[in-house]
N, C-alpha and C. Protein backbone atom coordinates (compact mmCIF):
# COMPACT_ATOMS: atom_id res chain seq x y z
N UNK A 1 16.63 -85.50 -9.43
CA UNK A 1 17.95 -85.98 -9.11
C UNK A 1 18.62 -86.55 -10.36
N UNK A 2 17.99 -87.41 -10.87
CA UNK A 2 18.29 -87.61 -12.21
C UNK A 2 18.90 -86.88 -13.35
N UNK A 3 18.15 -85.41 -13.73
CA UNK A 3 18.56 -84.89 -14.59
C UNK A 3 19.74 -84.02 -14.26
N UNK A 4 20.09 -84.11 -12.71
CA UNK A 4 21.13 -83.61 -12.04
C UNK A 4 22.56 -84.07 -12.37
N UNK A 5 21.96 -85.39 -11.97
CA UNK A 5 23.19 -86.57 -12.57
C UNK A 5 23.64 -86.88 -10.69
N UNK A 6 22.31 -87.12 -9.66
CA UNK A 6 22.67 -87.10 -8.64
C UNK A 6 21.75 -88.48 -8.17
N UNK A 7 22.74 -89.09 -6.99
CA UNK A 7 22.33 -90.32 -6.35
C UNK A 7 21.88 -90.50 -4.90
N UNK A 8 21.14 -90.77 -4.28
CA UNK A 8 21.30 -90.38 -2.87
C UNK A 8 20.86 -91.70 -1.92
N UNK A 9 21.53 -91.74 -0.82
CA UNK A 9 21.23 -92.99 0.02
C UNK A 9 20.59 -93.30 1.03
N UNK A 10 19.94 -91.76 1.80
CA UNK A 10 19.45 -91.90 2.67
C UNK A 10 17.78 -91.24 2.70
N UNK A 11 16.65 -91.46 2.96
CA UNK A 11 15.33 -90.99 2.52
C UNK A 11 14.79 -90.99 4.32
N UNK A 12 14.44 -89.30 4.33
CA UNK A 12 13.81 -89.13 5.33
C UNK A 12 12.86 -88.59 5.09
N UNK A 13 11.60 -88.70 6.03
CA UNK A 13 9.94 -88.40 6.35
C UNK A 13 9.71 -88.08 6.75
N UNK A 14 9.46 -86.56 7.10
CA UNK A 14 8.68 -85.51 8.29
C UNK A 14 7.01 -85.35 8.48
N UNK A 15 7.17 -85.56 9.22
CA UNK A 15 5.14 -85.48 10.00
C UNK A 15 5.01 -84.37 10.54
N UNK A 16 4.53 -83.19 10.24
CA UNK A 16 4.17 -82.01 11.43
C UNK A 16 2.84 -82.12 11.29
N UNK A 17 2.02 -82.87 13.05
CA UNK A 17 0.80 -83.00 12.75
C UNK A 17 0.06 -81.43 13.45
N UNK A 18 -1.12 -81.53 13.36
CA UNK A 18 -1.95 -79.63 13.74
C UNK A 18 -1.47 -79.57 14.72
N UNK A 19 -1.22 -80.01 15.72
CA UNK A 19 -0.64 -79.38 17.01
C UNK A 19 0.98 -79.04 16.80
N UNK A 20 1.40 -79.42 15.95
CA UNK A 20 2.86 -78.71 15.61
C UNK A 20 3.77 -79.79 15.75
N UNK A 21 3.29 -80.92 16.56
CA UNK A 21 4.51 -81.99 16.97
C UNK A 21 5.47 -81.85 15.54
N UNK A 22 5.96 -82.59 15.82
CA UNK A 22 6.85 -82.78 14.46
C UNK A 22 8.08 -83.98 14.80
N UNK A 23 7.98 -84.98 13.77
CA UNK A 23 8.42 -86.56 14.13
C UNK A 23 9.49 -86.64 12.21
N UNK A 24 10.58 -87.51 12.83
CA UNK A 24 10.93 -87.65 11.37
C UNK A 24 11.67 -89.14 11.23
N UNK A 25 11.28 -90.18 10.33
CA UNK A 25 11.71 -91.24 9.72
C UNK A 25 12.94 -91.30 8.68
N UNK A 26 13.62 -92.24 9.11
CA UNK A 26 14.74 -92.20 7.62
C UNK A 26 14.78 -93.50 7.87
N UNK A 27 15.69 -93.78 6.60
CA UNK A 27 15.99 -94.96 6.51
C UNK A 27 17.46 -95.15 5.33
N UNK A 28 18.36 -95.62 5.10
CA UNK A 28 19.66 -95.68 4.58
C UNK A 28 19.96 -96.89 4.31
N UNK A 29 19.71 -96.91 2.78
CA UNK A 29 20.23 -97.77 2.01
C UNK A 29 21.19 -98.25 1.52
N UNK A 30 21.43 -99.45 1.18
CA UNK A 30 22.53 -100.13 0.81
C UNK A 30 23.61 -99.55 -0.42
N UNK A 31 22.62 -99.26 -1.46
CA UNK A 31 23.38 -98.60 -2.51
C UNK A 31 22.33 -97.29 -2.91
N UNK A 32 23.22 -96.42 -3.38
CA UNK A 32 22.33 -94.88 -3.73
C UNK A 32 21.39 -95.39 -4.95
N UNK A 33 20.47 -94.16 -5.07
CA UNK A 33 19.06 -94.39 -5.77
C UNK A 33 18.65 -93.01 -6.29
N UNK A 34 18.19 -93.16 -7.55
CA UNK A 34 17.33 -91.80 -8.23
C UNK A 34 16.62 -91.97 -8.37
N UNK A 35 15.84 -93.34 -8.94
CA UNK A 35 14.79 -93.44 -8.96
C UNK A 35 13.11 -92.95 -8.72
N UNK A 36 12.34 -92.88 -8.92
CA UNK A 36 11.48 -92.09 -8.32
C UNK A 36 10.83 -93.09 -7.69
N UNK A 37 10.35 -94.29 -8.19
CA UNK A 37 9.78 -95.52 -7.81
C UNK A 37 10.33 -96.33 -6.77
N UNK A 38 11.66 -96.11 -6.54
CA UNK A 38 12.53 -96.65 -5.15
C UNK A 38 12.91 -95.42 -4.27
N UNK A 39 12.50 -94.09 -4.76
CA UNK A 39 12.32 -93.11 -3.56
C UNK A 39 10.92 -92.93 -2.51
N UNK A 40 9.82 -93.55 -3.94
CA UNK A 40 8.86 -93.52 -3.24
C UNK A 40 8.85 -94.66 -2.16
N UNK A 41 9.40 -95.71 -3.02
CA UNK A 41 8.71 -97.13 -1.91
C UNK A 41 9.61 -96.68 -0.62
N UNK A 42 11.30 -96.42 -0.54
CA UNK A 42 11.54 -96.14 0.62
C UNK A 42 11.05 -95.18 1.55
N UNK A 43 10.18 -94.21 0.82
CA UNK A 43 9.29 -93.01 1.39
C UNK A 43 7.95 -93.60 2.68
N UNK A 44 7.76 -94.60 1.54
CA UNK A 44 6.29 -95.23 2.23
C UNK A 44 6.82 -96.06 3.23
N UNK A 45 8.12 -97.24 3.09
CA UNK A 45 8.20 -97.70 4.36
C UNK A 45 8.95 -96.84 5.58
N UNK A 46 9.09 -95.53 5.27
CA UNK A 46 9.36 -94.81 5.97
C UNK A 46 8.06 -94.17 7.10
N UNK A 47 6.77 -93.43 6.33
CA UNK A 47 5.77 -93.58 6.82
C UNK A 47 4.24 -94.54 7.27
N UNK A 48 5.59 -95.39 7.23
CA UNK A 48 4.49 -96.99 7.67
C UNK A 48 4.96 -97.05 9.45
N UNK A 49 6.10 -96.39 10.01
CA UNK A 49 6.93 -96.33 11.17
C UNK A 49 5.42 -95.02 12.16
N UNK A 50 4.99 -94.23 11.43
CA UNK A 50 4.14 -93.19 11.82
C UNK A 50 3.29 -94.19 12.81
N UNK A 51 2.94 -93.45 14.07
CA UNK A 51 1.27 -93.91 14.13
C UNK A 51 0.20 -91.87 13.64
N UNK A 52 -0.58 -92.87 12.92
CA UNK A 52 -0.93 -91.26 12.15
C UNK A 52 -2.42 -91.19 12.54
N UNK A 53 -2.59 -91.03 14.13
CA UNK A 53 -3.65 -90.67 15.21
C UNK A 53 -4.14 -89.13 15.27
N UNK A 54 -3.25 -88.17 14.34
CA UNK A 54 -3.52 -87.23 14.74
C UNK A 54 -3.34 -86.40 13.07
N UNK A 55 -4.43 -85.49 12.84
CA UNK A 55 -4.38 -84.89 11.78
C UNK A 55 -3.21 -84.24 11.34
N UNK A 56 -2.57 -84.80 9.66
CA UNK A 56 -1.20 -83.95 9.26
C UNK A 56 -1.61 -82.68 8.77
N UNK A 57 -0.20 -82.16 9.23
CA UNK A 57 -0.20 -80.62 9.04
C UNK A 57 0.83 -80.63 7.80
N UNK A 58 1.59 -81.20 7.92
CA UNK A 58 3.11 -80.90 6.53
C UNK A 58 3.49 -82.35 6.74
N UNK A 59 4.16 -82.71 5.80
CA UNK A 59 5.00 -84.11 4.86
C UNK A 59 5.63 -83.25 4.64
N UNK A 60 7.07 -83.99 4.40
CA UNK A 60 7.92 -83.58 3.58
C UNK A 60 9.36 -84.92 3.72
N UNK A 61 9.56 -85.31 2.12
CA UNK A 61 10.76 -86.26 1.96
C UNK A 61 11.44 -85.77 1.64
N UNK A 62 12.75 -85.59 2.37
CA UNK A 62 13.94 -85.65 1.38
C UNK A 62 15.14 -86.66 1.34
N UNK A 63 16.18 -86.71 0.39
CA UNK A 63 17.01 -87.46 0.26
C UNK A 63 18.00 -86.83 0.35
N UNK A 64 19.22 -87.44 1.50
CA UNK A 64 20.76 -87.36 1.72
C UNK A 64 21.74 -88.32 1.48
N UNK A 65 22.70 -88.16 1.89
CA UNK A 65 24.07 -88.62 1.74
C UNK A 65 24.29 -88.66 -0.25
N UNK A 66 23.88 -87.43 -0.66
CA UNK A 66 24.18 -87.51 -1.90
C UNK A 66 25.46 -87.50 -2.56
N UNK A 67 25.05 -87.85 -4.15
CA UNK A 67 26.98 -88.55 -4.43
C UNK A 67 26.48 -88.32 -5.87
N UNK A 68 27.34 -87.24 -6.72
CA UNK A 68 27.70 -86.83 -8.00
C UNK A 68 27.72 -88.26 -8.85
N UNK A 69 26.96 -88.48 -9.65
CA UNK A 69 27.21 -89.85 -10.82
C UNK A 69 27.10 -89.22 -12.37
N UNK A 70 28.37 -90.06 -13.32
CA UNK A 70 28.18 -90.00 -14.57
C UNK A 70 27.26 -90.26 -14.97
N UNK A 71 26.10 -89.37 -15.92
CA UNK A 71 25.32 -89.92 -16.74
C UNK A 71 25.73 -90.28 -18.06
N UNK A 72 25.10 -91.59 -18.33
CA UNK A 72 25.56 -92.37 -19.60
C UNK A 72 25.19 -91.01 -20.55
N UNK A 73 26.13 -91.15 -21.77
CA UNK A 73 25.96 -89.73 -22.51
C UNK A 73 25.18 -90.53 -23.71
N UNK A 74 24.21 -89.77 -24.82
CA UNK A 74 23.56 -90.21 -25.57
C UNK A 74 24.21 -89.61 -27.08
N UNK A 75 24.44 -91.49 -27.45
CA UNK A 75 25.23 -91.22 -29.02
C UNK A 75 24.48 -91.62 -29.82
């Protein structure tokens, strides 16, 4: 997202456990984020919401409500 020059505010968490269920977490933050270290942590308190009773089949995070940002240019 970063080298995009992209920000995003909302981080969701998909569970498809072996039986196929399939469950999904988000969560939407105050101000947008590229970070990788504040995608993860909102990632994890995203799958802290799981009860994870049943073997995973697929994860998958992604991030929405994205929003075009200037990157500082290097002089």
């Amino acid at each position: 997202m970063k080298q995009t020059g992209y920000k995003g505010r909302t981080v969701t968490v998909k569970v498809r456990f072996s039986d196929f269920e399939t469950h999904t977490r988000a969560k939407t933050l105050e101000k947008s984020i590229n970070s990788a270290d504040e995608l993860r942590t909102t990632a994890f308190d995203c799958l802290r919401r799981f009860e994870l009773k049943k073997k995973v089949r697929l994860l998958g995070v992604k991030v929405g409500c994205l929003e075009k940002y200037e990157r500082p240019s290097h002089k």
